[in-house]
N, C-alpha and C. Protein backbone atom coordinates (compact mmCIF):
# COMPACT_ATOMS: atom_id res chain seq x y z
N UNK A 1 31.06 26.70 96.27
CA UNK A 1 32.35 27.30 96.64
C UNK A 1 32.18 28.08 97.94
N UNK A 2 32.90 27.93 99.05
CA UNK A 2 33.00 28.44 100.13
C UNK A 2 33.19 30.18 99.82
N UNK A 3 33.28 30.86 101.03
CA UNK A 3 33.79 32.27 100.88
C UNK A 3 34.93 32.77 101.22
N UNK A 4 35.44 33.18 100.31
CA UNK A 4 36.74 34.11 100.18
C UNK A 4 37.46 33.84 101.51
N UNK A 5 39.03 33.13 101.12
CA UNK A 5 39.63 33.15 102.42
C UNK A 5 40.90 33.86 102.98
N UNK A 6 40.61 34.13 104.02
CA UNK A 6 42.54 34.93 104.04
C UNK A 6 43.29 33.72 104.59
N UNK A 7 44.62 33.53 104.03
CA UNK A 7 45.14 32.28 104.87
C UNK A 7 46.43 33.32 104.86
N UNK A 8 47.23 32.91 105.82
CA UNK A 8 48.25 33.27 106.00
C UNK A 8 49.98 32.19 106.22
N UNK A 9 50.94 32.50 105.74
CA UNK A 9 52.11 31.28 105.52
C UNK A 9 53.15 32.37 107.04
N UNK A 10 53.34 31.30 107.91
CA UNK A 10 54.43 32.00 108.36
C UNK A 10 55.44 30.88 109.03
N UNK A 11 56.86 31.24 109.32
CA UNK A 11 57.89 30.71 110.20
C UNK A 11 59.01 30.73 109.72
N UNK A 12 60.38 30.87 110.08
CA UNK A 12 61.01 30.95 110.29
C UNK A 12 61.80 31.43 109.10
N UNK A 13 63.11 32.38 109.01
CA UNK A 13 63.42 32.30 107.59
C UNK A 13 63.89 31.10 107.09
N UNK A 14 63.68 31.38 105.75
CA UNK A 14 64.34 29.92 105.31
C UNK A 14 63.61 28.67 105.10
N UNK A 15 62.20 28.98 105.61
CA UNK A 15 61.50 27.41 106.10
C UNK A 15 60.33 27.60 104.21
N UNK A 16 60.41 28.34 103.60
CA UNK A 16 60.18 27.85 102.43
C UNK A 16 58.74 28.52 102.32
N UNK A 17 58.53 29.67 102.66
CA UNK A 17 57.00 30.54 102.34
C UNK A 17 57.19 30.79 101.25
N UNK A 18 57.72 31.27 100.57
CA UNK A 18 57.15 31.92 98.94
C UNK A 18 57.21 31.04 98.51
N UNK A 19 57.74 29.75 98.33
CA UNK A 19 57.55 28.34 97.46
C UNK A 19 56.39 27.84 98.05
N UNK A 20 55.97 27.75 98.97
CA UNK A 20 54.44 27.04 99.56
C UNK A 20 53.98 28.51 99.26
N UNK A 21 53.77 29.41 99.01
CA UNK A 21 52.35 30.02 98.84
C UNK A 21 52.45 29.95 97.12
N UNK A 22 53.22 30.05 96.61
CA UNK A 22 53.03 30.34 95.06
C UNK A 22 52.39 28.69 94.75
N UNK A 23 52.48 27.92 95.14
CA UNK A 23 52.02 25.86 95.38
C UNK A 23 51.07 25.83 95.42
N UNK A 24 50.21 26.92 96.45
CA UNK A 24 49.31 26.52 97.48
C UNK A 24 48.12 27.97 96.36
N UNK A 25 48.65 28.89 95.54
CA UNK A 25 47.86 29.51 94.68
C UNK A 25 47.69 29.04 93.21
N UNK A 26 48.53 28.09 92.99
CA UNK A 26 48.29 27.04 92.18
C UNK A 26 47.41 26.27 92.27
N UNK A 27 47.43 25.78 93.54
CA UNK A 27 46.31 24.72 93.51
C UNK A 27 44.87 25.42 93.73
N UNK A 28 44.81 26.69 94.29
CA UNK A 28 43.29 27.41 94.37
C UNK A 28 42.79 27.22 92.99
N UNK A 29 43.92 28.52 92.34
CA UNK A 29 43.35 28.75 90.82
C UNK A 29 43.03 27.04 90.22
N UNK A 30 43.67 26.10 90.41
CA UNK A 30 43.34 25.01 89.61
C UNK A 30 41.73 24.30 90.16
N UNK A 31 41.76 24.55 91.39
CA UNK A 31 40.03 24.27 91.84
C UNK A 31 39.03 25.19 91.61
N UNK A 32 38.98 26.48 91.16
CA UNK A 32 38.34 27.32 90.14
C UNK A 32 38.33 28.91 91.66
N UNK A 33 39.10 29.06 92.20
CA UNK A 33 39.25 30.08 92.83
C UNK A 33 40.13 30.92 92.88
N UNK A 34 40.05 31.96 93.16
CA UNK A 34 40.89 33.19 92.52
C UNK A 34 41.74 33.93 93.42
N UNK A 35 42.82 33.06 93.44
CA UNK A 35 43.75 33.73 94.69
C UNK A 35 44.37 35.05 94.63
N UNK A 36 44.50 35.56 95.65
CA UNK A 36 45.55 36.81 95.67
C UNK A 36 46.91 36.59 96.47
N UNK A 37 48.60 35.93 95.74
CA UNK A 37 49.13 36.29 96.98
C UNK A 37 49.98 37.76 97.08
N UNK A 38 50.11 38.11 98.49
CA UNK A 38 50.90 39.24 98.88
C UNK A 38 51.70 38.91 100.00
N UNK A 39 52.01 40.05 100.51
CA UNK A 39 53.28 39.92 101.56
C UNK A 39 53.28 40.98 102.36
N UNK A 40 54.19 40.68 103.73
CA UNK A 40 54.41 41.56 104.79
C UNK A 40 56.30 41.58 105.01
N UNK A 41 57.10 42.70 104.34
CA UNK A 41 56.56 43.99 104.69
C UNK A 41 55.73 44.15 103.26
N UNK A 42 55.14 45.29 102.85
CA UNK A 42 54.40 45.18 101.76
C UNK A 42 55.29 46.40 101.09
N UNK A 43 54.72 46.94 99.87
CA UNK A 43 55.53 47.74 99.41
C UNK A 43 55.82 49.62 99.75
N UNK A 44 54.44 49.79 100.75
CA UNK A 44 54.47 51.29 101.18
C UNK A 44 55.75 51.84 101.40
N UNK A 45 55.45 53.07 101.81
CA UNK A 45 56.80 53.70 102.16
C UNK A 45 57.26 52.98 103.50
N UNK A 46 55.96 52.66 104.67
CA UNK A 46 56.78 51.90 105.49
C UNK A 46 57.08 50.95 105.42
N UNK A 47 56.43 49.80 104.41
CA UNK A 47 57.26 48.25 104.12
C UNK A 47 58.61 49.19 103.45
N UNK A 48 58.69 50.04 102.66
CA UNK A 48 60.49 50.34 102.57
C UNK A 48 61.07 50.51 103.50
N UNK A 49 60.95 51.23 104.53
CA UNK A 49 61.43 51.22 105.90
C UNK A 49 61.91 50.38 106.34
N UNK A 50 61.05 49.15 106.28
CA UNK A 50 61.13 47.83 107.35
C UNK A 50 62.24 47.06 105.98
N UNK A 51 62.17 47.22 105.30
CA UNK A 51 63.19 46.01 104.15
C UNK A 51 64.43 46.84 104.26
N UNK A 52 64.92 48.52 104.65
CA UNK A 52 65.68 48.60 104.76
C UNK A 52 66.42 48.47 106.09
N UNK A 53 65.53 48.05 106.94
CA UNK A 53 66.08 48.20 108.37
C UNK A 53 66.59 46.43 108.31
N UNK A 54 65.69 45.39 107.72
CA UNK A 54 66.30 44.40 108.02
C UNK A 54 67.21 44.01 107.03
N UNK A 55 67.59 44.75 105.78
CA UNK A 55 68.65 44.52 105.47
C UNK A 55 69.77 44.83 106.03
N UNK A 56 69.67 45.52 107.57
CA UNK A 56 70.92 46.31 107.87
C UNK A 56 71.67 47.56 107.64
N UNK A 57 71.13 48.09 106.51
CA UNK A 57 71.06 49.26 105.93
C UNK A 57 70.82 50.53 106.77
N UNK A 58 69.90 50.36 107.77
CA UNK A 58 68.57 51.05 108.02
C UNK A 58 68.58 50.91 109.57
N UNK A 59 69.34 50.74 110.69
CA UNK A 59 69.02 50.00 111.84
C UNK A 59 68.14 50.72 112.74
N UNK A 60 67.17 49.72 113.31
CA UNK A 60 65.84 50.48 113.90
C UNK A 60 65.69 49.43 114.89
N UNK A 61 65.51 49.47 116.19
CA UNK A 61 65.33 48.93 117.61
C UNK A 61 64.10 48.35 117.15
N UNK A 62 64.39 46.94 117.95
CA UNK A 62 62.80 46.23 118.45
C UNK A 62 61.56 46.90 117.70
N UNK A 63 61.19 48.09 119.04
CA UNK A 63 60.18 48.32 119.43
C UNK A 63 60.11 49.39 118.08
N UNK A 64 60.98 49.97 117.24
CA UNK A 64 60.71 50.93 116.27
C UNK A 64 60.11 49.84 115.37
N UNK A 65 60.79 48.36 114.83
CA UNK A 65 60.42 47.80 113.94
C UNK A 65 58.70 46.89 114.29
N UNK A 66 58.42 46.98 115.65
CA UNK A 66 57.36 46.27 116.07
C UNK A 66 56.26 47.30 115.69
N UNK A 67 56.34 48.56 115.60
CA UNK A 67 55.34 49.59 115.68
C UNK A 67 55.48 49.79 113.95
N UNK A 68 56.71 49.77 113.18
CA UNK A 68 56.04 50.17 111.78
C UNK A 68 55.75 48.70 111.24
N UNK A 69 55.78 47.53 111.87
CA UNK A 69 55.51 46.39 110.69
C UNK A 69 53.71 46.54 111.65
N UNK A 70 53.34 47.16 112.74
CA UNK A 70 52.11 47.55 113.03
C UNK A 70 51.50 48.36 112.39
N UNK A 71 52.17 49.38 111.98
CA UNK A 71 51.20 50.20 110.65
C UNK A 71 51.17 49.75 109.42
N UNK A 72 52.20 49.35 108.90
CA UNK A 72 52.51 48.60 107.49
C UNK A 72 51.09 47.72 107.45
N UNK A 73 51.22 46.67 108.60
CA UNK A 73 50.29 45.61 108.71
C UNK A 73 48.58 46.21 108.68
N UNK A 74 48.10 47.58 109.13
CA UNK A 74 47.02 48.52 108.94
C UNK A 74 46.76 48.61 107.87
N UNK A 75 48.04 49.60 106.81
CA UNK A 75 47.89 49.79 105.65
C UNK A 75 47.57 48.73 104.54
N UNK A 76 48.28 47.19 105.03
CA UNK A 76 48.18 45.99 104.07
C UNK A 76 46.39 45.28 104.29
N UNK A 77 45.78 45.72 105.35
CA UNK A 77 44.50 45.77 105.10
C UNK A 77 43.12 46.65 104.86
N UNK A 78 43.63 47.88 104.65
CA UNK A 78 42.67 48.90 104.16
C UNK A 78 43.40 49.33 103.00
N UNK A 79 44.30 49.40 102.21
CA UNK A 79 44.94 49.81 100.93
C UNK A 79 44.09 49.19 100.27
N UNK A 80 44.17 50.31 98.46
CA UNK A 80 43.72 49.87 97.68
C UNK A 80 43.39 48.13 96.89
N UNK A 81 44.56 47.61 96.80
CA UNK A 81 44.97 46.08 97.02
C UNK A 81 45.21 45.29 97.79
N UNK A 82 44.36 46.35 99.35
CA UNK A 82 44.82 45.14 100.45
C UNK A 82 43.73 44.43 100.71
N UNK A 83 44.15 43.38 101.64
CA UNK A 83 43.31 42.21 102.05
C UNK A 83 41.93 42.37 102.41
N UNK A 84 41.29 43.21 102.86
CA UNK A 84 39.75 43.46 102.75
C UNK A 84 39.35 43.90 101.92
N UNK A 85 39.81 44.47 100.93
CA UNK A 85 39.31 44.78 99.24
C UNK A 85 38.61 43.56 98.57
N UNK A 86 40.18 43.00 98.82
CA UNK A 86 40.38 41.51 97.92
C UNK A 86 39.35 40.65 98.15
N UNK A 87 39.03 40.39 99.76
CA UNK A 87 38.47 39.25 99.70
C UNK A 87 36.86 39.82 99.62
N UNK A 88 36.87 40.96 99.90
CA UNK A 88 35.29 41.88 99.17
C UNK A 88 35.00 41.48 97.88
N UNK A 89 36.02 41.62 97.16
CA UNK A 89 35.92 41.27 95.53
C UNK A 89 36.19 39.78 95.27
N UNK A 90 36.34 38.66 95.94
CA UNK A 90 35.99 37.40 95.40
C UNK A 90 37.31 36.74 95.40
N UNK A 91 38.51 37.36 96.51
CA UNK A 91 39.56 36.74 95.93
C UNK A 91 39.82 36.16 97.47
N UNK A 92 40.69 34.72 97.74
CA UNK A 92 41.58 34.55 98.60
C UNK A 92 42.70 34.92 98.45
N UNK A 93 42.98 35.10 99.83
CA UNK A 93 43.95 36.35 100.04
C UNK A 93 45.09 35.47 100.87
N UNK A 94 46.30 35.11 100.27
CA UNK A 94 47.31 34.24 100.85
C UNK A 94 48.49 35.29 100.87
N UNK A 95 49.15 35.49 102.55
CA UNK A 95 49.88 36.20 102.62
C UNK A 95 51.48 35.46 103.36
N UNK A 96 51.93 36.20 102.84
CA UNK A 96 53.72 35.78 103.27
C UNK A 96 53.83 36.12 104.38
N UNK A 97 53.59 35.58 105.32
CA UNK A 97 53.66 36.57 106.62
C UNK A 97 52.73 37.55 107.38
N UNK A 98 52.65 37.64 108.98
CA UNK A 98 51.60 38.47 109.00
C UNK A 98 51.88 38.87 110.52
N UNK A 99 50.32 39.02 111.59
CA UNK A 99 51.02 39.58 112.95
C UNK A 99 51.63 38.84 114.01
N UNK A 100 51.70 36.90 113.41
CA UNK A 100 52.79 36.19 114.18
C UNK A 100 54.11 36.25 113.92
N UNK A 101 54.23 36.88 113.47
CA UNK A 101 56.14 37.15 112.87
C UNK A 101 56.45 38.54 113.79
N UNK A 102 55.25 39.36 113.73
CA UNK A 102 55.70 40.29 114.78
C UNK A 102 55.67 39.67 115.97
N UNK A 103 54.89 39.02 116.95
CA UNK A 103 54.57 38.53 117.90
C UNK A 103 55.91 37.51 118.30
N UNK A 104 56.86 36.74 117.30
CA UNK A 104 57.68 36.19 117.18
C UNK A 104 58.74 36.51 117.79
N UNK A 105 58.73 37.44 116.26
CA UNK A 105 60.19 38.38 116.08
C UNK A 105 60.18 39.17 116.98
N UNK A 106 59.95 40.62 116.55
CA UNK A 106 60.13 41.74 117.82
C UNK A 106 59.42 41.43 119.20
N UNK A 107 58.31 40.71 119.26
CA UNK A 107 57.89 40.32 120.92
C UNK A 107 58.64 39.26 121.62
N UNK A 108 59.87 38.86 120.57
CA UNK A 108 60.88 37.87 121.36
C UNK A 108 62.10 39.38 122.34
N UNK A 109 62.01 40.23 121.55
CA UNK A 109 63.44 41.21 121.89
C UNK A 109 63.38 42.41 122.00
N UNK A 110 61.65 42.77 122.68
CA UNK A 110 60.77 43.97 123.15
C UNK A 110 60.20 43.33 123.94
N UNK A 111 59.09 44.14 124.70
CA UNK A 111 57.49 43.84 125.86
C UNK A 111 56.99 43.32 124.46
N UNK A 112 56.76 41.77 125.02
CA UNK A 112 55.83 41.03 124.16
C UNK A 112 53.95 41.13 124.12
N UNK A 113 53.95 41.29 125.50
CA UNK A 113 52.69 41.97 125.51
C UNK A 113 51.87 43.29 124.65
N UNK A 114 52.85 44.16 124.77
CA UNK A 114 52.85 45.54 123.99
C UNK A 114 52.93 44.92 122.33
N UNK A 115 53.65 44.28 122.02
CA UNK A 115 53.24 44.23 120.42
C UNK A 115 52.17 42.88 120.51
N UNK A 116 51.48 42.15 120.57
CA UNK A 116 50.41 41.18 121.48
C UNK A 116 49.10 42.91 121.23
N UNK A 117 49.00 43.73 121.79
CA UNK A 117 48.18 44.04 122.13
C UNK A 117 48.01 44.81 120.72
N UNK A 118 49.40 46.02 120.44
CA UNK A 118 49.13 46.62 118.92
C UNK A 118 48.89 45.62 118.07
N UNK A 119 48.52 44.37 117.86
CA UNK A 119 48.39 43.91 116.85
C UNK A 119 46.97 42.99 116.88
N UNK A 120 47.03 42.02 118.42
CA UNK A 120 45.80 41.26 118.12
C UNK A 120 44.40 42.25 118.53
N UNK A 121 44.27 43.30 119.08
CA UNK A 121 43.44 44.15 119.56
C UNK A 121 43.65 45.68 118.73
N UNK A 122 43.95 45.58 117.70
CA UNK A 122 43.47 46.48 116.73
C UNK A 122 42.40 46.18 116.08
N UNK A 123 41.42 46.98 115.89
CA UNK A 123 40.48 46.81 114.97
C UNK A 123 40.22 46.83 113.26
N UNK A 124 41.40 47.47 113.19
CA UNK A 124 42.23 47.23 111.50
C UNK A 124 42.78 46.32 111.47
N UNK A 125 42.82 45.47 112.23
CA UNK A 125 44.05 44.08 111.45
C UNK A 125 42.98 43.11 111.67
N UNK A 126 42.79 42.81 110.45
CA UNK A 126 42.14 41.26 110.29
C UNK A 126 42.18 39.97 110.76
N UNK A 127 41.57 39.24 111.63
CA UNK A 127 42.45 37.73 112.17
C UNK A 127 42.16 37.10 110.36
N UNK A 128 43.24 35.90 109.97
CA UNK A 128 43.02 34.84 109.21
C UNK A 128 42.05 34.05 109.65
N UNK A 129 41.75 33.17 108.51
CA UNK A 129 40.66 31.95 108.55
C UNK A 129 41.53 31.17 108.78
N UNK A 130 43.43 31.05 108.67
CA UNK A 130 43.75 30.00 108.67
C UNK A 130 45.67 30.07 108.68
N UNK A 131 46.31 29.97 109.73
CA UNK A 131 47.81 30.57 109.60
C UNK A 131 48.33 28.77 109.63
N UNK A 132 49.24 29.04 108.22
CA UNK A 132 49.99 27.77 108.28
C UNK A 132 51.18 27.86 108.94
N UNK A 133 51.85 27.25 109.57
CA UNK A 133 53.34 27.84 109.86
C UNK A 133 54.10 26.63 109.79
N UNK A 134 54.90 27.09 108.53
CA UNK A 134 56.10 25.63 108.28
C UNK A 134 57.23 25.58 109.07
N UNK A 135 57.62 24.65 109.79
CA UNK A 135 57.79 24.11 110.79
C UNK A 135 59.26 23.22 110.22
N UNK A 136 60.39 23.87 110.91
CA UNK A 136 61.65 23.07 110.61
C UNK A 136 62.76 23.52 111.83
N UNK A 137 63.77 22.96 111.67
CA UNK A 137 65.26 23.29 112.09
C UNK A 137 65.71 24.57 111.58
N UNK A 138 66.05 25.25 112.69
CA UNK A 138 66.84 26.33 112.19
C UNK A 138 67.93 25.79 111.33
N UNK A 139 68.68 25.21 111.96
CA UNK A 139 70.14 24.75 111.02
C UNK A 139 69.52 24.68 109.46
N UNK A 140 68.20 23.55 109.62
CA UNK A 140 68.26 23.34 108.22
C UNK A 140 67.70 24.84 107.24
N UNK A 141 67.17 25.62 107.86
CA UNK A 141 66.56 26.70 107.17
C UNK A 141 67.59 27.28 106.48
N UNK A 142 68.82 27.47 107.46
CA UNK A 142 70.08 28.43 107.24
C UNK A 142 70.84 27.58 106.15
N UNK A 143 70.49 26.39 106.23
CA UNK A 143 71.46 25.94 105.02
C UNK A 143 70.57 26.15 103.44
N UNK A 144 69.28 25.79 103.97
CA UNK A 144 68.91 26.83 102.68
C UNK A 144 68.59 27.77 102.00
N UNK A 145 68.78 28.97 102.87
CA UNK A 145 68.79 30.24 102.66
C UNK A 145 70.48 30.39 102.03
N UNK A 146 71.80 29.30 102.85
CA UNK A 146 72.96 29.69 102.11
C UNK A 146 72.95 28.81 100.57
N UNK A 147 72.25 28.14 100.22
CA UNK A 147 72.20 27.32 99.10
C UNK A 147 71.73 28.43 98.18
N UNK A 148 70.76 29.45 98.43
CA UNK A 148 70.49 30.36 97.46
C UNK A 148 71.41 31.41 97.15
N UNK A 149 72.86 31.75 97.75
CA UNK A 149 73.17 32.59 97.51
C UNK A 149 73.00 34.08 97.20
N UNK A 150 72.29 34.13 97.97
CA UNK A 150 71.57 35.88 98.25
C UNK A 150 71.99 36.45 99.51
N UNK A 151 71.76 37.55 99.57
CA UNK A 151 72.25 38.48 100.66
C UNK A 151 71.60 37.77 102.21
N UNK A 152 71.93 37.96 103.34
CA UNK A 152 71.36 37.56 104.46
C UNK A 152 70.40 38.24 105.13
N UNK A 153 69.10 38.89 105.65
CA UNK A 153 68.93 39.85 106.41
C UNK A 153 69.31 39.48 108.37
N UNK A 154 68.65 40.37 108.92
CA UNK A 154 69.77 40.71 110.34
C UNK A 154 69.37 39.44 111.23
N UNK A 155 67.97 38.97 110.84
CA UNK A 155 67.85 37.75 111.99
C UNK A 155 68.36 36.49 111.60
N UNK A 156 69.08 36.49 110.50
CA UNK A 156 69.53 34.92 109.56
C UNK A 156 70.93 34.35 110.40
N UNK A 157 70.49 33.91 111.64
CA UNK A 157 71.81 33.06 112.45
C UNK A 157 70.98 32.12 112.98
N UNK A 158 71.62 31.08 113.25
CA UNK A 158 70.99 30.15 114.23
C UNK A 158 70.60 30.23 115.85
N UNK A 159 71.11 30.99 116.33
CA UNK A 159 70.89 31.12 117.65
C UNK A 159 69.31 32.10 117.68
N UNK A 160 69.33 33.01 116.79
CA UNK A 160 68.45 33.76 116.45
C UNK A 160 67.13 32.89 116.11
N UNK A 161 67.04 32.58 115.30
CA UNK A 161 66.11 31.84 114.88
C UNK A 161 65.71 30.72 115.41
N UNK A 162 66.20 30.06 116.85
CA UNK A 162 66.02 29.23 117.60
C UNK A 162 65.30 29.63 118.72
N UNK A 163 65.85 30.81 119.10
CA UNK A 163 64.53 31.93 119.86
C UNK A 163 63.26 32.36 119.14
N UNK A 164 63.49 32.55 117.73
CA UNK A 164 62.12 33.09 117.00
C UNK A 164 61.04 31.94 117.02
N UNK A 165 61.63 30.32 117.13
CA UNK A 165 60.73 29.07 116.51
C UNK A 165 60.24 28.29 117.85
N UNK A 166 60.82 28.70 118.72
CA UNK A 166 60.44 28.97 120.16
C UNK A 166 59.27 29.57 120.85
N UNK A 167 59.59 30.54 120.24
CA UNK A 167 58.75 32.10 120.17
C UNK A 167 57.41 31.60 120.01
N UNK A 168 57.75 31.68 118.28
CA UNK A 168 56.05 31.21 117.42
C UNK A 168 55.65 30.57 118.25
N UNK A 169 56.35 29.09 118.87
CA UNK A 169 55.56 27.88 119.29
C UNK A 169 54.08 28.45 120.50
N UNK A 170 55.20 29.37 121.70
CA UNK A 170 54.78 29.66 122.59
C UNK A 170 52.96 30.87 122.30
N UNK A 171 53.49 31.71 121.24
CA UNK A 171 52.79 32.36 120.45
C UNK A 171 51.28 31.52 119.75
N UNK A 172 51.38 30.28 119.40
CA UNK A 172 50.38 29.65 118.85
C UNK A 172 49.51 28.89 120.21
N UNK A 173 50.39 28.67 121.30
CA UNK A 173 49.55 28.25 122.55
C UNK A 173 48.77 29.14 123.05
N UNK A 174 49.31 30.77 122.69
CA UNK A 174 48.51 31.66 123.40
C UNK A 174 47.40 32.05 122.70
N UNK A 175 47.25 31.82 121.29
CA UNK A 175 46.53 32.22 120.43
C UNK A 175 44.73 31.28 120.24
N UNK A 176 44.12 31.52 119.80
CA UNK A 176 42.71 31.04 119.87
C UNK A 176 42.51 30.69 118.08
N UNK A 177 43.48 31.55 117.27
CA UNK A 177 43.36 31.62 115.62
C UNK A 177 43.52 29.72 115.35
N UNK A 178 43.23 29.71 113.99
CA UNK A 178 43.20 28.35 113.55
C UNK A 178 44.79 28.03 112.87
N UNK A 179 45.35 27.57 113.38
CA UNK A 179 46.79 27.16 112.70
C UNK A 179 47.20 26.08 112.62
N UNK A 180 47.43 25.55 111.99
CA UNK A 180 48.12 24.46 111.16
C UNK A 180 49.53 24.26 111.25
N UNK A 181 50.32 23.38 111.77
CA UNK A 181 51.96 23.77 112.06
C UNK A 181 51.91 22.16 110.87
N UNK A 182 52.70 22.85 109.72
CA UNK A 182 53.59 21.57 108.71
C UNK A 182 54.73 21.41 109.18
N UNK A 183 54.95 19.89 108.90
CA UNK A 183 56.35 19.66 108.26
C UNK A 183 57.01 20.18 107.51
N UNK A 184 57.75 21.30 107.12
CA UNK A 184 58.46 21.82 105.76
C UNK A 184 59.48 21.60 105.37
N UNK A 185 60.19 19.96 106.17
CA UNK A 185 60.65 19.53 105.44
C UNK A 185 60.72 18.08 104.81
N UNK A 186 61.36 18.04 103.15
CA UNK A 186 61.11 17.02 102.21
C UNK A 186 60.76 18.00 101.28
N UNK A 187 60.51 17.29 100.11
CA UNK A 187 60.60 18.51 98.61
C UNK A 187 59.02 18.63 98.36
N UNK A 188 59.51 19.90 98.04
CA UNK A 188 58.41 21.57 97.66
C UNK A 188 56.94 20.87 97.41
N UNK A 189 56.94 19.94 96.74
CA UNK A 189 55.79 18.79 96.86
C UNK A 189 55.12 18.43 97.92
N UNK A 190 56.27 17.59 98.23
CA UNK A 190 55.63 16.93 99.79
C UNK A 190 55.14 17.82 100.41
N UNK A 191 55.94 19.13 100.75
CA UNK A 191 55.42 19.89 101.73
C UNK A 191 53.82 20.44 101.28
N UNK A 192 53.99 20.56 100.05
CA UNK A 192 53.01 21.11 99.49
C UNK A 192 51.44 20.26 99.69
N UNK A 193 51.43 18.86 99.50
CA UNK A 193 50.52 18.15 99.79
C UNK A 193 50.22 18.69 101.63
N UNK A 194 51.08 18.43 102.49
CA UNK A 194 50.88 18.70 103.62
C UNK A 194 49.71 20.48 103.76
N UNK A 195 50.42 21.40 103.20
CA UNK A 195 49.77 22.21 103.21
C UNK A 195 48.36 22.13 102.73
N UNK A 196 47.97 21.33 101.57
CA UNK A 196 46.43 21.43 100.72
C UNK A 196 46.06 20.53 101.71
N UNK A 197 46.28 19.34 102.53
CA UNK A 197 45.55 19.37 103.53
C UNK A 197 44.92 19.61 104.47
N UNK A 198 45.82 20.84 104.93
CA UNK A 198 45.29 21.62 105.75
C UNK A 198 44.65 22.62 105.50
N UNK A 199 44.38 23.42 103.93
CA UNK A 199 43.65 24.12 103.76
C UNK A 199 42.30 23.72 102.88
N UNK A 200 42.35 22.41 102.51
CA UNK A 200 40.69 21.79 101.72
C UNK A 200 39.87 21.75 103.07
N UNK A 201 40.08 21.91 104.41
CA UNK A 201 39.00 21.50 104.83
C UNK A 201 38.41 22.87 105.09
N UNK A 202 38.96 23.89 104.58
CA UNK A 202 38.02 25.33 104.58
C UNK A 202 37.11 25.26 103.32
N UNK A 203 37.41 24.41 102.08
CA UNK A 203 37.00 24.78 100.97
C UNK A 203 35.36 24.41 101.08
């Protein structure tokens, strides 16, 4: 058995992360490894911050939300249950998100450089072994985020999210990390095979 991995799920809303990571910790535990998944924002007082700001609730500029999903993102790897614990103790560590969503998001509609630097040149934030990023149409994301009938948060438009998938793209050229861009779309399956391909060749 290889060693403990952090992988990370990110792109766009809508493009289907918590269904590919809960898939993709299925299939660990079923090959005899012991996943952990979590998420960004996480639950601190500043992931409350950040879930109330993007519900709209809460409104906080760019550069306010680029700097606390930067500490949040600190705290989600030195906390008791965060990601260097975990993978200390024997677990892969699959997260919903991580510092390309900042790099995305707020470095699309702030100094992209400035969140680029708080994030890949901290010495508290962990790089992944492995960032998947599912890969679709805005349109189609938005139609299934409205198929669930749940509340919207503030970046859920199409014009928006056509800058964010943009963003990432430009974001993964600049990057040196190992990423994987899926297809995410076709059903929770399919995509799902796509993903265990791209992560057996760490195993």
């Amino acid at each position: 058995m290889s060693r403990p991995l952090f992988i990370v799920f990110e792109g766009i809303d809508g493009s289907g992360k918590s269904t590919q990571l809960k898939l993709l910790c299925e299939r660990l535990a079923a090959n005899g490894r012991k996943p952990h998944p979590t998420a960004e924002p996480t639950d601190s007082t500043t992931g409350k911050m950040l879930r109330a700001a993007l519900s709209g609730s809460d409104p906080r500029t760019a550069a306010e939300m680029a700097a606390l999903f930067t500490l949040d993102r600190i705290h989600h790897n030195k906390c008791e249950n965060g990601i260097e614990k975990s993978l200390d103790a024997g677990f892969d560590v699959i997260s919903d998100r991580y510092y390309y969503s900042s790099l995305a998001y707020q470095g699309s509609l702030t100094d992209y450089e400035w969140v680029r630097r708080m994030n890949c040149d901290c010495p508290e934030i962990k790089r992944p072994d492995l960032c998947i990023f599912l890969d679709m149409s805005p349109k189609a994301a938005l139609a299934r985020i409205g198929s669930r009938g749940e509340a919207t948060e503030i970046y859920e438009e199409e014009e928006t999210l056509t800058l964010f998938r943009a963003t990432f793209m430009r974001v993964f050229h600049s990057l040196t990390d190992n990423i994987a861009i899926i297809d995410a779309e076709g059903t929770p399956e399919e995509v799902s095979d796509r993903v265990w391909d791209a992560v057996k060749t760490l195993l």
